[in-house]
PDB file of N, CA and C in Angstrom:
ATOM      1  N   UNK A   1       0.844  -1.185   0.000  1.00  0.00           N
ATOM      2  CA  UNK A   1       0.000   0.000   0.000  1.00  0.00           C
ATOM      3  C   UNK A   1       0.880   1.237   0.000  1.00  0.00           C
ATOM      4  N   UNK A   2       0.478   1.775  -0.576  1.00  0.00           N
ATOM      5  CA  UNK A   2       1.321   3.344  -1.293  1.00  0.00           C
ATOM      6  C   UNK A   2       0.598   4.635  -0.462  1.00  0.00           C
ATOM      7  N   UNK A   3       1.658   5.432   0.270  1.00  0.00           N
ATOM      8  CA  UNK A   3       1.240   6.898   0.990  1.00  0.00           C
ATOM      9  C   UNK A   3       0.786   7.595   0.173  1.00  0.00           C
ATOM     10  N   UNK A   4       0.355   8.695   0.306  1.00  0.00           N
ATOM     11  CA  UNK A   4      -0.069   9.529  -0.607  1.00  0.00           C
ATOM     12  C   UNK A   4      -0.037  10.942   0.196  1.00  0.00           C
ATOM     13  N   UNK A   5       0.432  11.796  -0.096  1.00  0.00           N
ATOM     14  CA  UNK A   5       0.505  13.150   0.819  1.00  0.00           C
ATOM     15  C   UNK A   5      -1.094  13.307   1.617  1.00  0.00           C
ATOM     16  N   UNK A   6      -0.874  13.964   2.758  1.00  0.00           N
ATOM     17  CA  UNK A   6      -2.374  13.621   3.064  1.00  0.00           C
ATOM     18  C   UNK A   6      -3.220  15.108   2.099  1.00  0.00           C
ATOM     19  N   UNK A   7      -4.379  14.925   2.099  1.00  0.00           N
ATOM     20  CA  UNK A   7      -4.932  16.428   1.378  1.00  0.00           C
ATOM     21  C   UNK A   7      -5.384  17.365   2.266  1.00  0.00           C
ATOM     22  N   UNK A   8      -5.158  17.098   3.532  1.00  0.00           N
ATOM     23  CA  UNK A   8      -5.355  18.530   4.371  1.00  0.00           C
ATOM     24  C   UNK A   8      -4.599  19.427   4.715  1.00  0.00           C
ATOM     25  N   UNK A   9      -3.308  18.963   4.279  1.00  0.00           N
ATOM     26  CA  UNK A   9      -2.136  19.974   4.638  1.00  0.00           C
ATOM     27  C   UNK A   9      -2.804  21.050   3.873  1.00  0.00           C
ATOM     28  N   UNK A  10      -1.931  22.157   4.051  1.00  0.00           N
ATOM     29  CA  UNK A  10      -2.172  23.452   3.773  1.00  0.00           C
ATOM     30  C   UNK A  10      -0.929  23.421   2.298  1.00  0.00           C
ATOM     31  N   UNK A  11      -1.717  23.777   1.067  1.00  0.00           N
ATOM     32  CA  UNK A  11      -0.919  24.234  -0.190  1.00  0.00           C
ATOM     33  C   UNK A  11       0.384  25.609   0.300  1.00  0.00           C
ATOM     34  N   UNK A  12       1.266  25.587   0.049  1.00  0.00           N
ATOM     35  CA  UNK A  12       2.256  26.805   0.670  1.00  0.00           C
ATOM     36  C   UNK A  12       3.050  26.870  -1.018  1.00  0.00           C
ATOM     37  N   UNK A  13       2.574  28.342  -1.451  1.00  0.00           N
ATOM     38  CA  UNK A  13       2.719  28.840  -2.704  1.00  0.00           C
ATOM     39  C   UNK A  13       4.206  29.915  -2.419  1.00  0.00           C
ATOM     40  N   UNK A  14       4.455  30.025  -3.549  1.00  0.00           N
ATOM     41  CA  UNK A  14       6.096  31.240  -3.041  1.00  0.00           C
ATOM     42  C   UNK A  14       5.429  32.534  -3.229  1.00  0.00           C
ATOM     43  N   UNK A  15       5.896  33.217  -2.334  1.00  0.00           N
ATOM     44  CA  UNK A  15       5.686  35.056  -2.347  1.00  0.00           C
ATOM     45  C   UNK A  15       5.381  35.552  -3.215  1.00  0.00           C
ATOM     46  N   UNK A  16       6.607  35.134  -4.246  1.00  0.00           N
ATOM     47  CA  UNK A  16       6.705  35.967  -5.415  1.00  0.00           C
ATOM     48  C   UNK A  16       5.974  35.615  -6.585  1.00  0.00           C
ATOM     49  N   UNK A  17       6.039  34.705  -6.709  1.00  0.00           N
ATOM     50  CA  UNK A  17       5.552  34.038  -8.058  1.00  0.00           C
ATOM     51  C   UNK A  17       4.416  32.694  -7.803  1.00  0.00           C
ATOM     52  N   UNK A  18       4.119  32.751  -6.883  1.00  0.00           N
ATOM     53  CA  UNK A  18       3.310  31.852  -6.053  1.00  0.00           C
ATOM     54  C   UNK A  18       3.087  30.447  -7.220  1.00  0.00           C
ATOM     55  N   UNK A  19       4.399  29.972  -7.558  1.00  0.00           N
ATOM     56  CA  UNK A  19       4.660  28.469  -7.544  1.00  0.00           C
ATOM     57  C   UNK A  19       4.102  27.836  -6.275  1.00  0.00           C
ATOM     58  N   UNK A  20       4.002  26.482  -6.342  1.00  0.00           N
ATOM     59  CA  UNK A  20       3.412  25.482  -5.040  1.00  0.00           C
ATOM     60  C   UNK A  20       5.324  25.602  -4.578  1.00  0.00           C
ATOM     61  N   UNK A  21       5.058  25.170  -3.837  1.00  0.00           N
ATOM     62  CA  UNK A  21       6.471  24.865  -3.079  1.00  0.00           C
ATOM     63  C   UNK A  21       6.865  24.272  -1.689  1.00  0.00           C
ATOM     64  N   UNK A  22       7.637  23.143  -1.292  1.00  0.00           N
ATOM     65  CA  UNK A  22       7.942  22.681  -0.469  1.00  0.00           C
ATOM     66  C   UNK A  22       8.385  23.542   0.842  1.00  0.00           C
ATOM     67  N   UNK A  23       8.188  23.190   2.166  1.00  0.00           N
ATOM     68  CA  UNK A  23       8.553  24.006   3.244  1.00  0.00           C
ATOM     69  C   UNK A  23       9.074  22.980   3.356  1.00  0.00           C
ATOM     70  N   UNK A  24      10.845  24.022   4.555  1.00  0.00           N
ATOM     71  CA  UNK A  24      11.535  22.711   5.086  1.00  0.00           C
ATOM     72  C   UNK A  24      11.327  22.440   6.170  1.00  0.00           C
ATOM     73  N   UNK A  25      12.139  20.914   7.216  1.00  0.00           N
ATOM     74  CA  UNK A  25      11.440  20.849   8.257  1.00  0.00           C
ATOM     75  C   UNK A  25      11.058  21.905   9.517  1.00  0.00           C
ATOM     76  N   UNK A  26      11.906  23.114   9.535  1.00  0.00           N
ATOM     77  CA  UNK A  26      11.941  24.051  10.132  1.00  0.00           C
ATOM     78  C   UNK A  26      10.576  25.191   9.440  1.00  0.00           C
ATOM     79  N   UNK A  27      10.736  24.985   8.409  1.00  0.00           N
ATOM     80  CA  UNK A  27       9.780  26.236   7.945  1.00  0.00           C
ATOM     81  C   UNK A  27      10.903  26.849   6.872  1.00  0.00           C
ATOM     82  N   UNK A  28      10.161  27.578   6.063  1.00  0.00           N
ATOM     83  CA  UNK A  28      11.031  28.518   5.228  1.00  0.00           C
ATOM     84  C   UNK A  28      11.567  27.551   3.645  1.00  0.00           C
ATOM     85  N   UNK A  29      11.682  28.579   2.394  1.00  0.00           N
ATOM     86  CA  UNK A  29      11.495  27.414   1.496  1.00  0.00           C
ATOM     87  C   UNK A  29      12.836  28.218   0.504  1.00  0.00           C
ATOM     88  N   UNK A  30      12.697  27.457  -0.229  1.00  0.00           N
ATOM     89  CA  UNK A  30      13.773  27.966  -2.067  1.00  0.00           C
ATOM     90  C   UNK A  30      12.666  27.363  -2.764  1.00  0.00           C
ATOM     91  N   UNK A  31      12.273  28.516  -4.114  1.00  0.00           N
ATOM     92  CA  UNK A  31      11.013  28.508  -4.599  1.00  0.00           C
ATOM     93  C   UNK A  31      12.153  27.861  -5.653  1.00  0.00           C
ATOM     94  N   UNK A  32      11.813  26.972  -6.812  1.00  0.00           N
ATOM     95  CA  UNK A  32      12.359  26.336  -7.522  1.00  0.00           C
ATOM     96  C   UNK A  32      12.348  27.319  -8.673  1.00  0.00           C
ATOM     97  N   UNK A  33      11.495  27.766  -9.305  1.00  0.00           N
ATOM     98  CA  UNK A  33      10.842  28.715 -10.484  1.00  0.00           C
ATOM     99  C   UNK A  33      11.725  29.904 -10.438  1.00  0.00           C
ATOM    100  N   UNK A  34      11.155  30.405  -9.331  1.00  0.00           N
ATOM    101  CA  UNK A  34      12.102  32.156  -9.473  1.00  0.00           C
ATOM    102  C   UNK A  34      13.115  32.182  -8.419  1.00  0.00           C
ATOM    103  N   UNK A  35      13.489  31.198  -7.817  1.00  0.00           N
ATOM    104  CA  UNK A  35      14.645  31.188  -6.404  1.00  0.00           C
ATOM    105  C   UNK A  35      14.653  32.251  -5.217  1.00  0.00           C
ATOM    106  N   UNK A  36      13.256  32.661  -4.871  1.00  0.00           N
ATOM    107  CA  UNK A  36      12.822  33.174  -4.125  1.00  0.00           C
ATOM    108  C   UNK A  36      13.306  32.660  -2.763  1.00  0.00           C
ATOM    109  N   UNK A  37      13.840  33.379  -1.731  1.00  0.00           N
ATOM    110  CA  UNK A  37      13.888  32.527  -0.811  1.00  0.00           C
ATOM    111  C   UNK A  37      13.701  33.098   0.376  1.00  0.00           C
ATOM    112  N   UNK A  38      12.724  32.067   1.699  1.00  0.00           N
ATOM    113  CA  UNK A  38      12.005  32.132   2.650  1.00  0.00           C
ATOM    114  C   UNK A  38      12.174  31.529   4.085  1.00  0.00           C
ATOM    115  N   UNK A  39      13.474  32.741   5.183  1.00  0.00           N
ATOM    116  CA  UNK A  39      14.007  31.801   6.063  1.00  0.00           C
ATOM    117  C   UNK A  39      12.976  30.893   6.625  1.00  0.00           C
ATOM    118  N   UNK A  40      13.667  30.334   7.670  1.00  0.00           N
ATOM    119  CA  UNK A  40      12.677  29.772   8.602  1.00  0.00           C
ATOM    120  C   UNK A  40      12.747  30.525   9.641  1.00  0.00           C
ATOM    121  N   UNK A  41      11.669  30.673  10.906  1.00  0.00           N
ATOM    122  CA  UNK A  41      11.506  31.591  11.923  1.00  0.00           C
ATOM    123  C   UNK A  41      12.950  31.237  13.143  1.00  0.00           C
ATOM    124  N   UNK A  42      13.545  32.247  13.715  1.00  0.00           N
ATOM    125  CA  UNK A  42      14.699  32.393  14.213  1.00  0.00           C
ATOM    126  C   UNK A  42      16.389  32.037  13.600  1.00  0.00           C
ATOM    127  N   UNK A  43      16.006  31.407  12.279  1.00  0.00           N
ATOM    128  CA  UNK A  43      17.294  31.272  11.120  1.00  0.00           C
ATOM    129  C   UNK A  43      18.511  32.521  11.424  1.00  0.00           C
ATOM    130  N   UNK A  44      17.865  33.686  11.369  1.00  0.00           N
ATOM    131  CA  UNK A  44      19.089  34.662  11.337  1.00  0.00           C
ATOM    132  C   UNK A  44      19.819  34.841  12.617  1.00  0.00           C
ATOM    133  N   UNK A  45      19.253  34.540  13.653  1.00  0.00           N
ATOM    134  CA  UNK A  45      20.129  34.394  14.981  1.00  0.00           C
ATOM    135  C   UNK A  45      20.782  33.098  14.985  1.00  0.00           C
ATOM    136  N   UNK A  46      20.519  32.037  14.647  1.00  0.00           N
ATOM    137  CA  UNK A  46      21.094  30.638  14.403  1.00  0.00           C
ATOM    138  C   UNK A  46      22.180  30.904  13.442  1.00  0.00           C
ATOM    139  N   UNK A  47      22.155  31.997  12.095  1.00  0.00           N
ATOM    140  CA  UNK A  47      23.447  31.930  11.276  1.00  0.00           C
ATOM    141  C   UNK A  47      23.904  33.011  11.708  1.00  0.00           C
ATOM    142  N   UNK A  48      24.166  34.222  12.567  1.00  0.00           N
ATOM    143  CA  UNK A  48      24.516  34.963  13.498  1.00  0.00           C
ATOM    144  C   UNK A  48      25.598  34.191  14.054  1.00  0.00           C
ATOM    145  N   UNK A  49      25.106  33.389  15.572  1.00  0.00           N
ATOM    146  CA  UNK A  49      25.918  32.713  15.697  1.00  0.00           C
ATOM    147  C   UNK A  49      26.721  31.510  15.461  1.00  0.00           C
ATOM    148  N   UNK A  50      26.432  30.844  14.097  1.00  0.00           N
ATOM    149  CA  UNK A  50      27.294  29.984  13.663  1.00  0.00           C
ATOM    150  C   UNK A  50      28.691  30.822  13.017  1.00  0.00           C
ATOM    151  N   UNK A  51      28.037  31.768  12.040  1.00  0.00           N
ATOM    152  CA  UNK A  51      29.342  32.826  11.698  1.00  0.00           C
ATOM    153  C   UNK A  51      29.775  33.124  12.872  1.00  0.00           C
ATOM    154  N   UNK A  52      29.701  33.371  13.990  1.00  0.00           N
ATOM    155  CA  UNK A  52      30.439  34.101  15.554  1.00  0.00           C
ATOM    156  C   UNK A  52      31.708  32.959  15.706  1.00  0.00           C
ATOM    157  N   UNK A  53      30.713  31.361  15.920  1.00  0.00           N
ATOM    158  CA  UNK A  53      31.769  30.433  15.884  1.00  0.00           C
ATOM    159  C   UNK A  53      32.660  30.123  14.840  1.00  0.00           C
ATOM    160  N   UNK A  54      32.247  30.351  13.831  1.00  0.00           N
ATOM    161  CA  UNK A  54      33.342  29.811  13.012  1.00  0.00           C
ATOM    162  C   UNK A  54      34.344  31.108  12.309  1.00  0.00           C
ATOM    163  N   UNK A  55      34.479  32.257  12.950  1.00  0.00           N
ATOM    164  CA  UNK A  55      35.302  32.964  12.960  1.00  0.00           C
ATOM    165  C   UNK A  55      36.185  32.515  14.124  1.00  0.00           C
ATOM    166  N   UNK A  56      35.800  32.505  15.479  1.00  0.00           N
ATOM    167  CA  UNK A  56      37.030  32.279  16.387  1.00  0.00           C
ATOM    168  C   UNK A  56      36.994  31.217  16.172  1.00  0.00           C
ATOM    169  N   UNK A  57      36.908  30.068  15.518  1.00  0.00           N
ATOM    170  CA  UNK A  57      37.935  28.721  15.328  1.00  0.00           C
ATOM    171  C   UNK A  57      38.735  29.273  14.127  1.00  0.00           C
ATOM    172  N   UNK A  58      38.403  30.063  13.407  1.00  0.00           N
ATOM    173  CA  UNK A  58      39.562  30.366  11.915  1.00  0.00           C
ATOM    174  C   UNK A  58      40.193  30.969  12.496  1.00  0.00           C
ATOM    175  N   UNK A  59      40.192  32.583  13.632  1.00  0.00           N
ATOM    176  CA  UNK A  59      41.309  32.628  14.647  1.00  0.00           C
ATOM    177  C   UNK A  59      42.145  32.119  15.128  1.00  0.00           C
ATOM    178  N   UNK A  60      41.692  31.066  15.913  1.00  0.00           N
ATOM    179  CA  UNK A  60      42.413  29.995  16.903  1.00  0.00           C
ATOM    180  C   UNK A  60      43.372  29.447  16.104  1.00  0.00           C
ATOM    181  N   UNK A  61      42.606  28.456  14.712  1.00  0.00           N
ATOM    182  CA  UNK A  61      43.706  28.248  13.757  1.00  0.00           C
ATOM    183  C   UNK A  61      45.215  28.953  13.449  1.00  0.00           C
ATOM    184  N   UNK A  62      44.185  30.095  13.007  1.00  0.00           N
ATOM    185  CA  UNK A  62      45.526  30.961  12.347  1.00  0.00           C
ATOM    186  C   UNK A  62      46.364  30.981  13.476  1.00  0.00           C
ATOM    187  N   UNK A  63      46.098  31.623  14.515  1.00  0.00           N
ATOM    188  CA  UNK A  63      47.211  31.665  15.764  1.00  0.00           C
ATOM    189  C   UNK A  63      47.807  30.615  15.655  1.00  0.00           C
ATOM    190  N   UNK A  64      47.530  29.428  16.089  1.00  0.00           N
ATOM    191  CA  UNK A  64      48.100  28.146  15.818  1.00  0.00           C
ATOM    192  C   UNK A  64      49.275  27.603  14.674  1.00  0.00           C
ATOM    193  N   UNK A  65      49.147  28.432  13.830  1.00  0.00           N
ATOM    194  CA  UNK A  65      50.184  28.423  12.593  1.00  0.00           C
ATOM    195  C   UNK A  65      51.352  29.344  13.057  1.00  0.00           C
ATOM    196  N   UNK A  66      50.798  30.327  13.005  1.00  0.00           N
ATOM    197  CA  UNK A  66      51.392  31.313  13.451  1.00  0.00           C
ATOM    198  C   UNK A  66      52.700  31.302  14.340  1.00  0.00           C
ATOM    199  N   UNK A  67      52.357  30.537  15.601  1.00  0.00           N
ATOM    200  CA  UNK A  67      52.966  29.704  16.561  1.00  0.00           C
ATOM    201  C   UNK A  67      54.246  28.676  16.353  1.00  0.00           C
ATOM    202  N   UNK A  68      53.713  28.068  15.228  1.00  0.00           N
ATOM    203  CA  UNK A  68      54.496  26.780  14.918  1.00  0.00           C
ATOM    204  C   UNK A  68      55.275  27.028  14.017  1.00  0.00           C
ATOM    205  N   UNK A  69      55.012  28.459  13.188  1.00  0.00           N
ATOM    206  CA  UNK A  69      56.029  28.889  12.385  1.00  0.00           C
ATOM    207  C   UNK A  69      57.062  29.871  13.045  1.00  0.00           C
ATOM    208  N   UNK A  70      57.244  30.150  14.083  1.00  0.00           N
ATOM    209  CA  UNK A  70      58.041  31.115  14.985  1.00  0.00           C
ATOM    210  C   UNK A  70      58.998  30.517  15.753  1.00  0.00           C
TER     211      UNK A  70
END
């Protein structure tokens, strides 16, 4: 026996060009058609601080070279 999406979900069209379009598990989409794109809710504090971390490990690194070349 074969799933079938159920039919009560809610259709979620893009902004712009209101193609149908997939949400991800978080929320927020990439419209396939016009590449519209739709974070998910709290995304920009989550890539906030991932850029925070992965600057002081490219720090730490560099120091680390730095070090071993002296």
């Amino acid at each position: 026996m074969s799933e079938s999406p159920s039919s009560d979900a809610a259709a979620v069209r893009c902004e712009m060009c209101k193609n149908p379009v997939l949400e991800g598990p978080e929320g927020g989409y990439v419209c396939g058609l016009c590449f519209h794109v739709v974070e998910p809710p709290g995304y920009a504090q989550r890539r906030a601080e991932g850029v925070r971390k992965a600057a002081e490990a490219r720090k730490a690194r560099t120091l680390a070279r730095r070090r071993q070349g002296s």
